[in-house]
C-alpha atoms as a PDB file:
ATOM      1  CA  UNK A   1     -10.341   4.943 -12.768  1.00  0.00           C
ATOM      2  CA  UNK A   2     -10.216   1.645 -14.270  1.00  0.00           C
ATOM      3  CA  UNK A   3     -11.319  -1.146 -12.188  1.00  0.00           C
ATOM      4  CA  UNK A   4      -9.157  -3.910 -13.657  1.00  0.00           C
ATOM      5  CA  UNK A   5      -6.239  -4.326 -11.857  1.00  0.00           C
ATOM      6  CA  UNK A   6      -4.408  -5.865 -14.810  1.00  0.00           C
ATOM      7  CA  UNK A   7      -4.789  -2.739 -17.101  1.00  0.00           C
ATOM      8  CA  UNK A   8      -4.475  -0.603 -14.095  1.00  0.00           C
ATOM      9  CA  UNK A   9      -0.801  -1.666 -13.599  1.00  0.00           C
ATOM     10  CA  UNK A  10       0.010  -1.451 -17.328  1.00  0.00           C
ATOM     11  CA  UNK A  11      -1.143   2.231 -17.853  1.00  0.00           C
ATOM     12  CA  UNK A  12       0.863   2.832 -14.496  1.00  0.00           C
ATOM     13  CA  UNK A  13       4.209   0.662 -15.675  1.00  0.00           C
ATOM     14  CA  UNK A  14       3.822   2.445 -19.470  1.00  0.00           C
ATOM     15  CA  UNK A  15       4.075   5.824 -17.951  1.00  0.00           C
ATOM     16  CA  UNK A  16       6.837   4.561 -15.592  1.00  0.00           C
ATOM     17  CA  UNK A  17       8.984   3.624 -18.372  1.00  0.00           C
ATOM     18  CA  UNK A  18       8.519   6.851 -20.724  1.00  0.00           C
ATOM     19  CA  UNK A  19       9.622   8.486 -18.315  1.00  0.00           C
ATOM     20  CA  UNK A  20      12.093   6.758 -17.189  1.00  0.00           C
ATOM     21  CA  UNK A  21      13.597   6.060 -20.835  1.00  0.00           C
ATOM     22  CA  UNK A  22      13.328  10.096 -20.839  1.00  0.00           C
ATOM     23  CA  UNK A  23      15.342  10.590 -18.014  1.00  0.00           C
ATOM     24  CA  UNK A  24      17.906   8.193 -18.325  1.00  0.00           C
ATOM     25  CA  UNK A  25      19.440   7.855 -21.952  1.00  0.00           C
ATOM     26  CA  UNK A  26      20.591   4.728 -23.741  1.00  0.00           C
ATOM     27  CA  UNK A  27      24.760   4.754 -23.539  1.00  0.00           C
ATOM     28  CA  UNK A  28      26.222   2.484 -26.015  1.00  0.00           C
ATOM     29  CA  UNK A  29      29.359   1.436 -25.122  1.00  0.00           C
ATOM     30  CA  UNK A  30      31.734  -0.900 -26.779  1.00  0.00           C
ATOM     31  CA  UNK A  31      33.815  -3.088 -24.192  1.00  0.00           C
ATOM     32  CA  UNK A  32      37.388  -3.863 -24.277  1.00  0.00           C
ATOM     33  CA  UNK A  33      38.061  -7.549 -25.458  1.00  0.00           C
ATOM     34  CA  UNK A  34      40.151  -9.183 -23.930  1.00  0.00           C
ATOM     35  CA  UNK A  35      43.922  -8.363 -24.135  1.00  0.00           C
ATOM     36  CA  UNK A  36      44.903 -11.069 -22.803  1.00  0.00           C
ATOM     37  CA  UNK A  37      43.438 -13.964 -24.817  1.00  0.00           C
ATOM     38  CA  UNK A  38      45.173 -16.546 -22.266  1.00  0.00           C
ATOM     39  CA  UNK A  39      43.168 -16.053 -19.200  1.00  0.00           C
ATOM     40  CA  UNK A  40      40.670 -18.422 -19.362  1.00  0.00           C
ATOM     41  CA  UNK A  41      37.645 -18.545 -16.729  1.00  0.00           C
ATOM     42  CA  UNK A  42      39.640 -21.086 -14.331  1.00  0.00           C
ATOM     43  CA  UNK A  43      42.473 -18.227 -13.997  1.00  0.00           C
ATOM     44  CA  UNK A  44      40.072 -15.876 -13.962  1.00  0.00           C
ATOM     45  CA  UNK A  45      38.500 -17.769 -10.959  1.00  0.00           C
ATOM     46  CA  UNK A  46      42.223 -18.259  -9.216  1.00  0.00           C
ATOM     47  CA  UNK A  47      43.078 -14.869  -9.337  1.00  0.00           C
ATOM     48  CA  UNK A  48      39.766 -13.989  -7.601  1.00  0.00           C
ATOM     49  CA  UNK A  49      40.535 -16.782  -5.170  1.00  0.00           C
ATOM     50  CA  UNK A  50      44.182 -15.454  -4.995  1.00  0.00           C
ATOM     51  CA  UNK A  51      42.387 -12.156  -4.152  1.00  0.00           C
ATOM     52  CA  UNK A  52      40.346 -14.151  -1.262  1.00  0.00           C
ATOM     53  CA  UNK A  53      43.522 -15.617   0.184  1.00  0.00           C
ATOM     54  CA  UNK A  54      45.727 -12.748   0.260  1.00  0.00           C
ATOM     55  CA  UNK A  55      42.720 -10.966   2.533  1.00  0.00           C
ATOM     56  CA  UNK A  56      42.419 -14.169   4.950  1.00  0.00           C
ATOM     57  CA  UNK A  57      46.429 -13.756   5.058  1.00  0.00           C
ATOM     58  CA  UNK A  58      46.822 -10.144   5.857  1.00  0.00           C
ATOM     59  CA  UNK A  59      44.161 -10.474   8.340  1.00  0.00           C
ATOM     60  CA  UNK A  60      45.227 -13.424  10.034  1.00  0.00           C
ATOM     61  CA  UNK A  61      48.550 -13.537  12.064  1.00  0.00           C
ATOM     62  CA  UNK A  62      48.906 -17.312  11.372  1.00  0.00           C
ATOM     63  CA  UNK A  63      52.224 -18.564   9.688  1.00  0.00           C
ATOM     64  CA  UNK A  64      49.918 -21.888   7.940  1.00  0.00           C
ATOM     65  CA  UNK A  65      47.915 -18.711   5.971  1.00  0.00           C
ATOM     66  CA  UNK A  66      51.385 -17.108   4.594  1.00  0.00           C
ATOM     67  CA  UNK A  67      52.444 -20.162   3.778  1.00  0.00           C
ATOM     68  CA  UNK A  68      49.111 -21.502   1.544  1.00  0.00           C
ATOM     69  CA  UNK A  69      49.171 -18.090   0.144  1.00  0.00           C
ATOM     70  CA  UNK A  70      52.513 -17.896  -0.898  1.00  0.00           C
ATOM     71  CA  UNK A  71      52.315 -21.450  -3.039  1.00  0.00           C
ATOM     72  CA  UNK A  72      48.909 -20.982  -4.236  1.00  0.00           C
ATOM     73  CA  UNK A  73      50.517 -17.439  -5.889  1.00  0.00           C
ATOM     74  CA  UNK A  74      53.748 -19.981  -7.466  1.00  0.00           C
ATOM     75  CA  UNK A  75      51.209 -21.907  -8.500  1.00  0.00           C
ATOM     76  CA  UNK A  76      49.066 -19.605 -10.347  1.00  0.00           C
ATOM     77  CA  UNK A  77      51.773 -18.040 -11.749  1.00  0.00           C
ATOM     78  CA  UNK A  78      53.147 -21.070 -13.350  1.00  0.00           C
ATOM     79  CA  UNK A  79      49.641 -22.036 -14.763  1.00  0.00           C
ATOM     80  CA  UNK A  80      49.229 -18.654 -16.209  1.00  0.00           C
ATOM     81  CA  UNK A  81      53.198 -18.697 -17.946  1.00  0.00           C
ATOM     82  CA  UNK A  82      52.033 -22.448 -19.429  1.00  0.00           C
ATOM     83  CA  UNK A  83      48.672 -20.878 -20.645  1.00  0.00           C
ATOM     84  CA  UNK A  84      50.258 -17.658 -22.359  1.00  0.00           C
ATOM     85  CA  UNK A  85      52.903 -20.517 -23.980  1.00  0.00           C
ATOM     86  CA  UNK A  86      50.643 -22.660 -25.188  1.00  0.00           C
ATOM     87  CA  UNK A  87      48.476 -19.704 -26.696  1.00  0.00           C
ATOM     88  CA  UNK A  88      51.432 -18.307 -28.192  1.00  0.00           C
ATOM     89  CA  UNK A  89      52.469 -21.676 -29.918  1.00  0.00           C
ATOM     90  CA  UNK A  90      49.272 -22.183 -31.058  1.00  0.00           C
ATOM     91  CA  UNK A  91      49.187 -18.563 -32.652  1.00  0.00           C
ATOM     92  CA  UNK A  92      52.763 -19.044 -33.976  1.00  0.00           C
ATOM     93  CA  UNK A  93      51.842 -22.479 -35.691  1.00  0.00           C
ATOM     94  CA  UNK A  94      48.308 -21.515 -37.159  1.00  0.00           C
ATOM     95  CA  UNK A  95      50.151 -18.551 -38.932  1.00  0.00           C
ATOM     96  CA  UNK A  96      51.209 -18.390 -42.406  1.00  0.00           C
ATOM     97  CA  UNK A  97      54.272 -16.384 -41.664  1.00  0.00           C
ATOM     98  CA  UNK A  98      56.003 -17.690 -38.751  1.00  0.00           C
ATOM     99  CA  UNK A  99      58.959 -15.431 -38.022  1.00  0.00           C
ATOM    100  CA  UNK A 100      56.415 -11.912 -38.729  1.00  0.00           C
ATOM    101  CA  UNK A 101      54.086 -13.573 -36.248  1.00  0.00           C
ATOM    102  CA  UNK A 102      56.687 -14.405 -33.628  1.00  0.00           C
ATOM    103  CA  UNK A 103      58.471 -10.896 -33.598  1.00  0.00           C
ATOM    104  CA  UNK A 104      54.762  -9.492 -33.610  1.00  0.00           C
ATOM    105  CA  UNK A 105      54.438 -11.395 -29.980  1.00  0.00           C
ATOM    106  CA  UNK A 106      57.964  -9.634 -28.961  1.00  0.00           C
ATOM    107  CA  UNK A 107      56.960  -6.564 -29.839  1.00  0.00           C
ATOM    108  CA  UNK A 108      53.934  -6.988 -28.109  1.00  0.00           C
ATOM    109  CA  UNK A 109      55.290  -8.327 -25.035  1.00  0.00           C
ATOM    110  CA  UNK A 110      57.961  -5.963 -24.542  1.00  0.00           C
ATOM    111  CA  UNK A 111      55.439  -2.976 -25.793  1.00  0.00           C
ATOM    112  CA  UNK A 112      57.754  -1.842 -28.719  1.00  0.00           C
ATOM    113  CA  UNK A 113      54.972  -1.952 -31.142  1.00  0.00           C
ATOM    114  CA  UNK A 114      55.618   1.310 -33.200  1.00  0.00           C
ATOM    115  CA  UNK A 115      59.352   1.779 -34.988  1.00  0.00           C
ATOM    116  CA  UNK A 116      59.637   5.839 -33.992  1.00  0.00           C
ATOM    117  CA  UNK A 117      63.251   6.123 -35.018  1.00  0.00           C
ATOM    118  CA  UNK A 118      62.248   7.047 -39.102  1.00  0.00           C
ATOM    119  CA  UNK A 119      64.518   9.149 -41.127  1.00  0.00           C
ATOM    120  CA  UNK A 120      62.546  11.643 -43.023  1.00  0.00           C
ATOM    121  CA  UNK A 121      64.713  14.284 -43.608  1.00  0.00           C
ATOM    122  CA  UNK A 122      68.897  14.137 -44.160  1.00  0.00           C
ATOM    123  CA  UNK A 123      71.172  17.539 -44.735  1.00  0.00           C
ATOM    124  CA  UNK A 124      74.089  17.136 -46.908  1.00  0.00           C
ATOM    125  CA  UNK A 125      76.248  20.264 -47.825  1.00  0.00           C
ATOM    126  CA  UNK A 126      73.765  22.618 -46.529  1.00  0.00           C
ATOM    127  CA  UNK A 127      70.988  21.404 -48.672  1.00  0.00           C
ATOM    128  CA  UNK A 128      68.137  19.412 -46.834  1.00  0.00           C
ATOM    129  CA  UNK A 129      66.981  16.028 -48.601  1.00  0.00           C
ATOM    130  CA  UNK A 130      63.034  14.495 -48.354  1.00  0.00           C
ATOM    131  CA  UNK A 131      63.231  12.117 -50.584  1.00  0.00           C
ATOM    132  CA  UNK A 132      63.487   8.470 -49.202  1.00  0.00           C
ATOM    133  CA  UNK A 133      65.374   7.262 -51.969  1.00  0.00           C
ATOM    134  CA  UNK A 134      67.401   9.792 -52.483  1.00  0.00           C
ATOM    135  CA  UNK A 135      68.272   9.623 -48.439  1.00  0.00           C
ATOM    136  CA  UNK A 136      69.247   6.002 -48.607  1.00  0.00           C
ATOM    137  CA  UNK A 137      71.309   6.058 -51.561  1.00  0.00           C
ATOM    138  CA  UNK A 138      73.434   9.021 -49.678  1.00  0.00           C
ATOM    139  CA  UNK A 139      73.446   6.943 -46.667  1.00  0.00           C
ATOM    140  CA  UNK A 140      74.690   4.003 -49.044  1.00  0.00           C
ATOM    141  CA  UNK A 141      77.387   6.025 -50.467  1.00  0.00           C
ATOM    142  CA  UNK A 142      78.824   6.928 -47.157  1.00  0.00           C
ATOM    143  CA  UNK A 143      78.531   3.623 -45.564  1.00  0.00           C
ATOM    144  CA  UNK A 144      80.339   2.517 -48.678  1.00  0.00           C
ATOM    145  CA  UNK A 145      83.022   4.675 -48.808  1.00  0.00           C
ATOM    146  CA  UNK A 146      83.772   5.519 -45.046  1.00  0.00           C
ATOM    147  CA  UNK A 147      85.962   1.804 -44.486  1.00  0.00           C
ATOM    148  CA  UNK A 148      88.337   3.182 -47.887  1.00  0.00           C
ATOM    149  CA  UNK A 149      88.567   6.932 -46.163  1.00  0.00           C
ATOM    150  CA  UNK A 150      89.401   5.894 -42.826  1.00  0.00           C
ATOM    151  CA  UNK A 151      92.399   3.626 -44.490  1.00  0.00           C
ATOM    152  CA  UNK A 152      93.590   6.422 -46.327  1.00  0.00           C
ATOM    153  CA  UNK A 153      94.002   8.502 -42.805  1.00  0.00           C
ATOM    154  CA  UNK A 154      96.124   6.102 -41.547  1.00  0.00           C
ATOM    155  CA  UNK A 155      99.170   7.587 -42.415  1.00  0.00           C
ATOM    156  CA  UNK A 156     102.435   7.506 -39.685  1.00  0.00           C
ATOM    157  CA  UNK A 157     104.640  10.719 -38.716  1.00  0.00           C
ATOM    158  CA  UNK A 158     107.022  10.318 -41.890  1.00  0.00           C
ATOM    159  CA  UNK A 159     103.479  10.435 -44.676  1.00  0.00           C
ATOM    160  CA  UNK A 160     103.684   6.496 -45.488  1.00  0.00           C
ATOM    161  CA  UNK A 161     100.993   4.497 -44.949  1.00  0.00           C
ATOM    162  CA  UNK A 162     101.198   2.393 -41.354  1.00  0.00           C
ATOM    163  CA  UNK A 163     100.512  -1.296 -41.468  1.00  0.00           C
ATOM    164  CA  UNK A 164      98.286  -2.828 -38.910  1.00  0.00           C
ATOM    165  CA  UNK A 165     101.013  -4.027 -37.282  1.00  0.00           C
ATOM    166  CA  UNK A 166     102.697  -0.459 -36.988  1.00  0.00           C
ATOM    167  CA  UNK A 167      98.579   0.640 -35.668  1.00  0.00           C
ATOM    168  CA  UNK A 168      99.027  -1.457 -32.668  1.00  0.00           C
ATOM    169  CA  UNK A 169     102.395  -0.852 -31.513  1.00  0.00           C
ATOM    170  CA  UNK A 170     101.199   2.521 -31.297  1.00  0.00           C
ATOM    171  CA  UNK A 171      98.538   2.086 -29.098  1.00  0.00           C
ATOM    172  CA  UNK A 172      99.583  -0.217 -27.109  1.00  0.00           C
ATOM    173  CA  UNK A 173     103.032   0.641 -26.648  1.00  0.00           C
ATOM    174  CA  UNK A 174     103.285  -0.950 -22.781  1.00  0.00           C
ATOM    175  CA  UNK A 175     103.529  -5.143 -22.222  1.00  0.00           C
ATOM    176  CA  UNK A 176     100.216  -6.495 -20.882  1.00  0.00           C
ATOM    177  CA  UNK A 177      99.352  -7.335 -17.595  1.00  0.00           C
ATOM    178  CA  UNK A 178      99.577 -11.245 -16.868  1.00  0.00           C
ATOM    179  CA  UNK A 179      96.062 -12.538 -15.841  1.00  0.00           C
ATOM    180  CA  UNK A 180      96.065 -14.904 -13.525  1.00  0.00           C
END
């Protein structure tokens, strides 16, 4: 037994931390940043304040509590809409392609950030089609052509072509009602 108290508590704290490094294992873990680059410390501190207030209100019967409560939240909500604005603009303005960057922010705000509606297959005639071009050039052709084949359907009872005219006197064969 040693008799220096000094080394005595290192050999003791040296095999205190091999085994304690032994028994409990080193986790790396990688933290979310921040999705919401806005929120600055001060929110960060009102919303925990917020937090404070809304337990002093439910636990208190007093109207005066509600009330602070209530415009301390309208408060904190308008700071936090002029933050996310002015973080926005500043993203917006520091980009090189404006109108990319601002429908980027849409489609982040209103979570539509994948397109899922892709084409990748089209059947024509019985015969199934993979090839991207080949798919929009069919799709071109029809879209083309469709105004030219619903014209030529237009035909009245007697096989003649109907004007416009002749179109909507059939539909509408009974006078409007008079708005008033």
């Amino acid at each position: 037994m040693e008799e220096d108290a000094n080394i005595s508590f290192n050999k003791f704290l040296n095999t205190y931390l091999r085994i304690f490094h032994s028994c409990f294992i080193k986790k790396h873990i990688k933290l979310n940043t921040n999705s919401k680059p806005w929120i600055t410390k001060d929110i960060k501190t009102s919303c925990y304040r917020k937090r404070e207030l809304y337990m002093m209100m439910r636990d208190n019967t007093e109207i005066e509590h509600k009330i602070h409560y209530k415009r301390y939240c309208k408060m904190l909500s308008t700071v936090i809409k002029k933050a996310k604005k002015l973080y926005y603009k500043e993203v917006i303005t520091k980009s090189k392609n404006e109108m990319k960057t601002t429908w980027n922010i849409i489609r982040k705000e209103t979570n539509k950030l994948t397109n899922k509606d892709n084409v990748t297959s089209l059947r024509i005639k019985d015969q199934v089609i993979q090839n991207k071009i080949t798919i929009a050039n069919e799709l071109n052709n029809y879209f083309l052509n469709v105004a030219g084949s619903v014209s030529n359907k237009r035909i009245n009872g007697k096989g003649e072509e109907a004007s416009p005219l002749q179109n909507l006197l059939k539909c509408f064969n009974q006078p409007f009602k008079h708005i008033s």
